[in-house]
Protein backbone atom coordinates (compact mmCIF):
# COMPACT_ATOMS: atom_id res chain seq x y z
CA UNK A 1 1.47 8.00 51.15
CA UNK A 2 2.56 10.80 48.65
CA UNK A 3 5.38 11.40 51.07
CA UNK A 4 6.35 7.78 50.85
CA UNK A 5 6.53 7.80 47.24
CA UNK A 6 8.64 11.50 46.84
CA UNK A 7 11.39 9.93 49.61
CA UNK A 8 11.60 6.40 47.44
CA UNK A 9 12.14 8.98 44.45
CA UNK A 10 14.51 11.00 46.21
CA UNK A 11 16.46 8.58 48.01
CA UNK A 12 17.10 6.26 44.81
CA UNK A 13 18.09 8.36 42.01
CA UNK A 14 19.39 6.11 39.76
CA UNK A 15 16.24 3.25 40.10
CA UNK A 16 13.99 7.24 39.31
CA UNK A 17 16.34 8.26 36.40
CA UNK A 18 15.83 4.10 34.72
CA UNK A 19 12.21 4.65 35.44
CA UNK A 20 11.91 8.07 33.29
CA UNK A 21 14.08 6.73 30.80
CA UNK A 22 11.93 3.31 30.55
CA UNK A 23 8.69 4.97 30.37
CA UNK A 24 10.14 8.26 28.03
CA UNK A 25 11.60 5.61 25.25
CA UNK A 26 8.16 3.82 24.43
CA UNK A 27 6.22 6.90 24.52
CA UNK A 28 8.43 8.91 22.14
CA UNK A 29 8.81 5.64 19.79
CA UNK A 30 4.78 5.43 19.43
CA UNK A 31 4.53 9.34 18.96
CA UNK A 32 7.26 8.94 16.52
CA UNK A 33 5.29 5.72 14.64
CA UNK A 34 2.50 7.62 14.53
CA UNK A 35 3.79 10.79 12.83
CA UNK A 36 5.63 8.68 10.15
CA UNK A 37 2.73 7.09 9.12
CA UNK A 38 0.89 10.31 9.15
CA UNK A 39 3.18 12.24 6.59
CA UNK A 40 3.07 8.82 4.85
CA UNK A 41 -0.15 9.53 4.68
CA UNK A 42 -0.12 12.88 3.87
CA UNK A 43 2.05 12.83 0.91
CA UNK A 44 0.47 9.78 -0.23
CA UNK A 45 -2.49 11.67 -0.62
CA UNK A 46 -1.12 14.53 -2.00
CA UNK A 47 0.51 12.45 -4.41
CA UNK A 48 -2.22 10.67 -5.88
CA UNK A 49 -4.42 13.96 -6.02
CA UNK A 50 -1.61 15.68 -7.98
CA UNK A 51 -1.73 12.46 -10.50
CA UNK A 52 -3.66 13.09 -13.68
CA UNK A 53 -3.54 9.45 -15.13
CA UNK A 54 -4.68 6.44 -13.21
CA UNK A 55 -4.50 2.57 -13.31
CA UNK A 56 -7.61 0.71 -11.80
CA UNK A 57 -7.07 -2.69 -11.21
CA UNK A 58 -8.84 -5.42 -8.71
CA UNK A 59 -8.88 -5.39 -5.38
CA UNK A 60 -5.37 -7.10 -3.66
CA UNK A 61 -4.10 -7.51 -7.45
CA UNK A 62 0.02 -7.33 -7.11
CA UNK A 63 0.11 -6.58 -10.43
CA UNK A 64 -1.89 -6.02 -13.56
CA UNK A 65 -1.58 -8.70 -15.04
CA UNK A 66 -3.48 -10.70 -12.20
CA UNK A 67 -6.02 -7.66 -12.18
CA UNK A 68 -9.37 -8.83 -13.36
CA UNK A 69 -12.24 -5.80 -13.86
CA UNK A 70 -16.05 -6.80 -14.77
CA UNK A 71 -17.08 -5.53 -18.01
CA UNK A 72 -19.13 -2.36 -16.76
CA UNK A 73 -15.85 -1.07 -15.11
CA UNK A 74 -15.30 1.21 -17.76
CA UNK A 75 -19.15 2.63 -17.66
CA UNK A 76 -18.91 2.94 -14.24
CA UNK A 77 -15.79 4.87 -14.07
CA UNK A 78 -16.54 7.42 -16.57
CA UNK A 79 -19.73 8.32 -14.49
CA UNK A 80 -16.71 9.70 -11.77
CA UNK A 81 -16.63 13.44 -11.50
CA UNK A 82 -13.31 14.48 -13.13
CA UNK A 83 -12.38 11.87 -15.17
CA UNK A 84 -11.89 12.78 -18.64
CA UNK A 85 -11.08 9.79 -20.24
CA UNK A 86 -11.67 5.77 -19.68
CA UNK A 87 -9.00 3.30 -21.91
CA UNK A 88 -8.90 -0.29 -21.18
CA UNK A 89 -5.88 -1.78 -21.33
CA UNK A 90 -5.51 -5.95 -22.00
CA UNK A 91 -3.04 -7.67 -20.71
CA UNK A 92 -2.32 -11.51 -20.64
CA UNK A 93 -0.23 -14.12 -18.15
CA UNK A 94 2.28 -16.15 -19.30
CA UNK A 95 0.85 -19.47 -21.48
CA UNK A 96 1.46 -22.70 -19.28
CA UNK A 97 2.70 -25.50 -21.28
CA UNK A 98 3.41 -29.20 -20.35
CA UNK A 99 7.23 -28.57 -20.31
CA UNK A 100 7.22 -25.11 -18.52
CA UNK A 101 6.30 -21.52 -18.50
CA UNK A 102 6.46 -20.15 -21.92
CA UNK A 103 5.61 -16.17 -22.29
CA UNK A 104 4.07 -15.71 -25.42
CA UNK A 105 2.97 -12.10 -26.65
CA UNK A 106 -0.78 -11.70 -26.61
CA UNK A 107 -1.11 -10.80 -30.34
CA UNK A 108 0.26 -14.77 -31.00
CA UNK A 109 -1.64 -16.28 -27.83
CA UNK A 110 -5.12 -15.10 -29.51
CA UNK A 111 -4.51 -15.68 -33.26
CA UNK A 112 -5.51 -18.40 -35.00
CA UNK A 113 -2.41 -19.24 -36.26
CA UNK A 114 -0.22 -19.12 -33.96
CA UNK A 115 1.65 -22.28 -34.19
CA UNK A 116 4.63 -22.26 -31.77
């Protein structure tokens, strides 16, 4: 049977070389996927151990604004070998009024007097 297979090889050279070539293509592709996302990875990490300042928001929060922490966040976070210092930061969405979107500054949204 091995005989069988080494003649087909052989005898066909160009179906053998389309073979290689089909099965070399996806494997160096995957290899090649895989190392990207490894250096990703890598200096990803790197990065953020190199960082000395951090911003903690929510889980799947695209920004901060839409980040919100429970109140014993900040407790919890100092308790975190290394960290020096815990700030919390406030930070407000845009005011919906009947007409449209209207950002207001947070300073006006929370006064008392903040007649528009």
């Amino acid at each position: 049977m091995w005989s069988l297979a080494w003649l087909n090889l052989i005898t066909r050279p160009t179906r053998t070389i389309l073979a290689v070539l089909g099965l070399t293509i996806p494997v160096l592709a995957f290899l090649g996927l895989f190392s990207l996302s490894g250096g990703i990875r890598h200096l990803m990490g790197d990065t953020l151990a190199s960082m000395q300042n951090l911003m903690v928001l929510s889980a799947n929060a695209p920004a901060p604004v839409f980040s919100d922490l429970p109140p014993g966040t900040g407790d919890a976070l100092r308790k975190v070998p290394g960290v020096n210092v815990v700030a919390g930061h406030v930070t407000s969405a845009p005011v919906a009024e009947a007409h449209g979107m209207t950002a207001v500054p947070v300073e006006q949204a929370l006064s008392l007097d903040g007649a528009r």
